[in-house]
C-alpha atoms as a PDB file:
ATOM      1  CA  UNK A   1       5.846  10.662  12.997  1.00  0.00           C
ATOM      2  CA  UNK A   2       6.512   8.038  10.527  1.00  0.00           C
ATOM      3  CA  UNK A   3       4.782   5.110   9.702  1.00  0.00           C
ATOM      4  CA  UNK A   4       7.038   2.926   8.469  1.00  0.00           C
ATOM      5  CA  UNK A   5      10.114   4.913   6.961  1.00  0.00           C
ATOM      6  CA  UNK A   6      11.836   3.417   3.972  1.00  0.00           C
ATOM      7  CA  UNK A   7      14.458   0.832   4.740  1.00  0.00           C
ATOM      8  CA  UNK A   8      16.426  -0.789   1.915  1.00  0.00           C
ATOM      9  CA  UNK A   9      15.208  -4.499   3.081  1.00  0.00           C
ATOM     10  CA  UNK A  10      12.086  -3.001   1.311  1.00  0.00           C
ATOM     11  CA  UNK A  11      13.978  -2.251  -1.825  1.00  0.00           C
ATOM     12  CA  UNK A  12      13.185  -4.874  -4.527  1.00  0.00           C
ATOM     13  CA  UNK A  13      16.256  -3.815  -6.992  1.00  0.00           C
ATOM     14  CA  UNK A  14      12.874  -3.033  -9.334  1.00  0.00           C
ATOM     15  CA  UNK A  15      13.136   1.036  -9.618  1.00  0.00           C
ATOM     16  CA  UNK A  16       9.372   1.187 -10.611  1.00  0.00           C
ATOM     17  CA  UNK A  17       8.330  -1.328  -7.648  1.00  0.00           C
ATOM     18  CA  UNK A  18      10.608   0.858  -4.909  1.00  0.00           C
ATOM     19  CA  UNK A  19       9.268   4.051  -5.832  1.00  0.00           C
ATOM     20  CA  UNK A  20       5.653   3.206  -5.838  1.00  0.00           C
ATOM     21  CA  UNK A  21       6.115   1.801  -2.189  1.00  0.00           C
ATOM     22  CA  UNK A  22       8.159   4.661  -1.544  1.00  0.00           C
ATOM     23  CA  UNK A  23       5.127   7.015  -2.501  1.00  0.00           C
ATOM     24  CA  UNK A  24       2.342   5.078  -0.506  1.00  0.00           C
ATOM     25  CA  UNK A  25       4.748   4.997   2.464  1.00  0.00           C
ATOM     26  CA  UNK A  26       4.858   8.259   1.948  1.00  0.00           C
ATOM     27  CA  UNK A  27       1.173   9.017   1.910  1.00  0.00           C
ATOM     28  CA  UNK A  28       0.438   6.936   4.570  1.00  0.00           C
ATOM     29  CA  UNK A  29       2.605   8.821   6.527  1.00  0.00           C
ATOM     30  CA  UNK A  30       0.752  12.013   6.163  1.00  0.00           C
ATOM     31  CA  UNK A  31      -2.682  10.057   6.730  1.00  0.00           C
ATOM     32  CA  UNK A  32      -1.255   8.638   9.918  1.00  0.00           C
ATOM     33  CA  UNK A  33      -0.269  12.470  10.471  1.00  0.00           C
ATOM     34  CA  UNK A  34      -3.481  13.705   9.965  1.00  0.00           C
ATOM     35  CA  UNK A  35      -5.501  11.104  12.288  1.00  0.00           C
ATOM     36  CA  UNK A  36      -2.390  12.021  15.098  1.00  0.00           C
ATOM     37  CA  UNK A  37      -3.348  15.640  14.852  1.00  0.00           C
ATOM     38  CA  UNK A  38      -7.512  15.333  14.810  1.00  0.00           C
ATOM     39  CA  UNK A  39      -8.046  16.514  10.941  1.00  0.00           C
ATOM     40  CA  UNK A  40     -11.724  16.669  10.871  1.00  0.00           C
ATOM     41  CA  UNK A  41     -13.581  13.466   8.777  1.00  0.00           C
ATOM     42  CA  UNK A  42     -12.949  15.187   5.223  1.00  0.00           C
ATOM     43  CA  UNK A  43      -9.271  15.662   4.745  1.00  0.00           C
ATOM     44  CA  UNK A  44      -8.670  12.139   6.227  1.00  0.00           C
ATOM     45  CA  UNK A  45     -11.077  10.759   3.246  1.00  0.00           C
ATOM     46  CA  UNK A  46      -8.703  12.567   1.294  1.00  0.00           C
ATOM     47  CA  UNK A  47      -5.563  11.544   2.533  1.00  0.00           C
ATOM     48  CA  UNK A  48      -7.219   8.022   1.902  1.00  0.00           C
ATOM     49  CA  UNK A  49      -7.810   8.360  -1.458  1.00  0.00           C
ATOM     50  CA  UNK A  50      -4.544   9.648  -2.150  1.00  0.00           C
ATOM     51  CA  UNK A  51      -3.060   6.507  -0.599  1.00  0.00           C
ATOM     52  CA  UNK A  52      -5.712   4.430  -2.881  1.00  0.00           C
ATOM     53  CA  UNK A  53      -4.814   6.609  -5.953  1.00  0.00           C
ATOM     54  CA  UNK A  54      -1.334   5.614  -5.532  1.00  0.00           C
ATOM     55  CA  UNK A  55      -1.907   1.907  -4.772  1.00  0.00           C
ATOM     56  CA  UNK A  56      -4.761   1.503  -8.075  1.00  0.00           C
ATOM     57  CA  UNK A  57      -1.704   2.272  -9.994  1.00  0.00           C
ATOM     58  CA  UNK A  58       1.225   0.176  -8.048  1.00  0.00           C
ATOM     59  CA  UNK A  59      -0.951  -2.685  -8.240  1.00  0.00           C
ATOM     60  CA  UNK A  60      -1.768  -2.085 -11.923  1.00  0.00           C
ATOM     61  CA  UNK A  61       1.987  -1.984 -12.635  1.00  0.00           C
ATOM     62  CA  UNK A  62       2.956  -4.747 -10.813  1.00  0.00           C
ATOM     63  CA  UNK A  63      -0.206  -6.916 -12.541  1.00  0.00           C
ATOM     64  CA  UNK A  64       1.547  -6.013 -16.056  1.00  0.00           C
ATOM     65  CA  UNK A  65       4.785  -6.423 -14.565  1.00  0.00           C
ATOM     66  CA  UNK A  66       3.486 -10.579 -13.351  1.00  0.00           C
ATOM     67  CA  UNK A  67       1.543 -10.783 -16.937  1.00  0.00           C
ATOM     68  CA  UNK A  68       4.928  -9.860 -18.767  1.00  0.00           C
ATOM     69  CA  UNK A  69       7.210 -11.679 -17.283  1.00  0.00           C
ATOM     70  CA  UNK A  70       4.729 -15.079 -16.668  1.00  0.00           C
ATOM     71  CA  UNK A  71       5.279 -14.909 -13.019  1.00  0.00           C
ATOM     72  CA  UNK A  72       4.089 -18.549 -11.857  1.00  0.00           C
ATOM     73  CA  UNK A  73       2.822 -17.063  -8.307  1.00  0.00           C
ATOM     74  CA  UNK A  74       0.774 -14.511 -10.006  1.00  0.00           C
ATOM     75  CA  UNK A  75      -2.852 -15.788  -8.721  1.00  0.00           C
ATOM     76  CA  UNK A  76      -1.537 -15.012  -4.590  1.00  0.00           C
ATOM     77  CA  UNK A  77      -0.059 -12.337  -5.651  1.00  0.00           C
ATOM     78  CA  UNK A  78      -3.026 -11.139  -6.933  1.00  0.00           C
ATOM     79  CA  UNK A  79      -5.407 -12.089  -4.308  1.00  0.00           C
ATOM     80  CA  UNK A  80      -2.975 -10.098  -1.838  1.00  0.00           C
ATOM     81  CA  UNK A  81      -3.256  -7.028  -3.977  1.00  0.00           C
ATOM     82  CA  UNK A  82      -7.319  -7.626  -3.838  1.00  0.00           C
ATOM     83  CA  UNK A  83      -7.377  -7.797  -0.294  1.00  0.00           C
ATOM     84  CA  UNK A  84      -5.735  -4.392   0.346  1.00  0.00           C
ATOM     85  CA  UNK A  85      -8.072  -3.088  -2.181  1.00  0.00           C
ATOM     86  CA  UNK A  86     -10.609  -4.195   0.039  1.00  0.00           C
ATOM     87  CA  UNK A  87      -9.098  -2.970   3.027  1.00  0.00           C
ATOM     88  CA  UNK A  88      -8.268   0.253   1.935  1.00  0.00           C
ATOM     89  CA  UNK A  89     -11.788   0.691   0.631  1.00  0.00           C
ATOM     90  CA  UNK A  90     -13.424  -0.056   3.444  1.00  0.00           C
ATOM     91  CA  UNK A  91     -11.638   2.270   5.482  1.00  0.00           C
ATOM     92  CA  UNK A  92     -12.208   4.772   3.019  1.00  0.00           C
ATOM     93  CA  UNK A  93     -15.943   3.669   3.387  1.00  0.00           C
ATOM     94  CA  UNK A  94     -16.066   3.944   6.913  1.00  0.00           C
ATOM     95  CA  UNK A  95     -14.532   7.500   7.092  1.00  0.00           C
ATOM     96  CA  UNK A  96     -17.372   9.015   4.580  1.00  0.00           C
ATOM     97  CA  UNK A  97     -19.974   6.799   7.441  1.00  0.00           C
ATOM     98  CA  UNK A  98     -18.256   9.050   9.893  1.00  0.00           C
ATOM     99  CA  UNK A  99     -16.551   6.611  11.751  1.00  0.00           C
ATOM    100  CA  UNK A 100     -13.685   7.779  13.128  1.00  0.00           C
ATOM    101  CA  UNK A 101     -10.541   6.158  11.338  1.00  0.00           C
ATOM    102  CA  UNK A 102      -7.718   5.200  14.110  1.00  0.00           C
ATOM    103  CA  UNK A 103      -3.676   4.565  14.023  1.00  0.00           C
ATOM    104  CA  UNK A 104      -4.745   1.301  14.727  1.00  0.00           C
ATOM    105  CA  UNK A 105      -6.267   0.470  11.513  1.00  0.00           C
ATOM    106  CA  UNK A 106      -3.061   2.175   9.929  1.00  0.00           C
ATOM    107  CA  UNK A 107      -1.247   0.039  12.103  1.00  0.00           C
ATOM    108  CA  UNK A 108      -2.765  -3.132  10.611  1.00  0.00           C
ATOM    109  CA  UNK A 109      -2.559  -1.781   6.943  1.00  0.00           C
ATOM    110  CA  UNK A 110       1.381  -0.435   7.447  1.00  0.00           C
ATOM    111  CA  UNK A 111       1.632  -4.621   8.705  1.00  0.00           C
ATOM    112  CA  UNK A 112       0.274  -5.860   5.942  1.00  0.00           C
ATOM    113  CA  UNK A 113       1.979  -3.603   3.532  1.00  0.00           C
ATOM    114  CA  UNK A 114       5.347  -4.949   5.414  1.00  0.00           C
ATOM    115  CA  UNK A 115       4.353  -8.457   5.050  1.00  0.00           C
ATOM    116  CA  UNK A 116       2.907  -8.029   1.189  1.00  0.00           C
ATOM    117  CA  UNK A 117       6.546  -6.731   0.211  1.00  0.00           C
ATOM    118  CA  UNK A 118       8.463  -9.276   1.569  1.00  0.00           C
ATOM    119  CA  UNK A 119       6.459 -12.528   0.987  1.00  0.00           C
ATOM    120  CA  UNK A 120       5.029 -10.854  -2.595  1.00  0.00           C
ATOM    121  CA  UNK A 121       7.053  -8.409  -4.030  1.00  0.00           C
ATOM    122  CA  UNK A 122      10.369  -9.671  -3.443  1.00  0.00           C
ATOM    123  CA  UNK A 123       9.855 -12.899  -4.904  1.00  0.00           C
ATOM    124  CA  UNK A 124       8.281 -11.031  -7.747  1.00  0.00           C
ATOM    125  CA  UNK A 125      11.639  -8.718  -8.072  1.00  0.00           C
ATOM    126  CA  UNK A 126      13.687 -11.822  -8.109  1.00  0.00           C
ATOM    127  CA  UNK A 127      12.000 -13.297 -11.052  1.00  0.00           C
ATOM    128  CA  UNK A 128      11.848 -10.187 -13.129  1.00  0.00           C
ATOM    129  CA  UNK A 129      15.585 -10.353 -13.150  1.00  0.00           C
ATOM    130  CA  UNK A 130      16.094  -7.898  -9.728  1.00  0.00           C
END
């Protein structure tokens, strides 16, 4: 089962951007996978920090990206990436509690992921020249 497969209304025209959110799609997939099929509380920490690995560095990239290009809606931007930072973290947190980490909280992340790319990350694309 898929969390939210790759559609090209995702695509930014930003090769670097895409496959980054191509990749945590991709591991959020298998995290949602894991919490379908009862992993036990360890490999879904794992699969979490996978999809934080990969997010660290998307963010990083796209913070360069904003710095490079002076990117006048850098600060929201910003703050957006923070809060999925937090999010992400604090599910992470609450799996190595032991508290048992649902497709609903997925849910809510793959949402906000959605809504990050289009009100963030396309405008961003547009003014790097995508």
């Amino acid at each position: 089962m898929s969390v939210k497969p790759w559609l090209q209304r995702y695509s930014t025209g930003i090769q670097s951007i895409d496959a980054h959110h191509e990749e945590l799609l991709g591991r959020m997939d298998a995290l949602y996978g894991a919490i379908i099929k009862g992993y036990d509380a360890k490999a879904v920490e794992g699969l979490i920090a996978n999809v934080i690995d990969v997010t660290i560095d998307h963010f990083a990239a796209e913070e360069k990206d904003m710095n490079r290009v002076g990117y006048d809606k850098q600060v929201e931007h910003g703050a957006s990436h923070q809060e999925f930072r937090t999010r992400l973290l604090k599910l992470r947190d609450d799996a190595r509690k032991g508290v048992k980490v649902g497709t609903d909280t997925l849910d809510l992340l793959n949402q906000y992921l959605t809504d990050h790319i289009k009100a963030h990350d396309l405008p961003l694309a547009k003014a790097m020249g995508a």
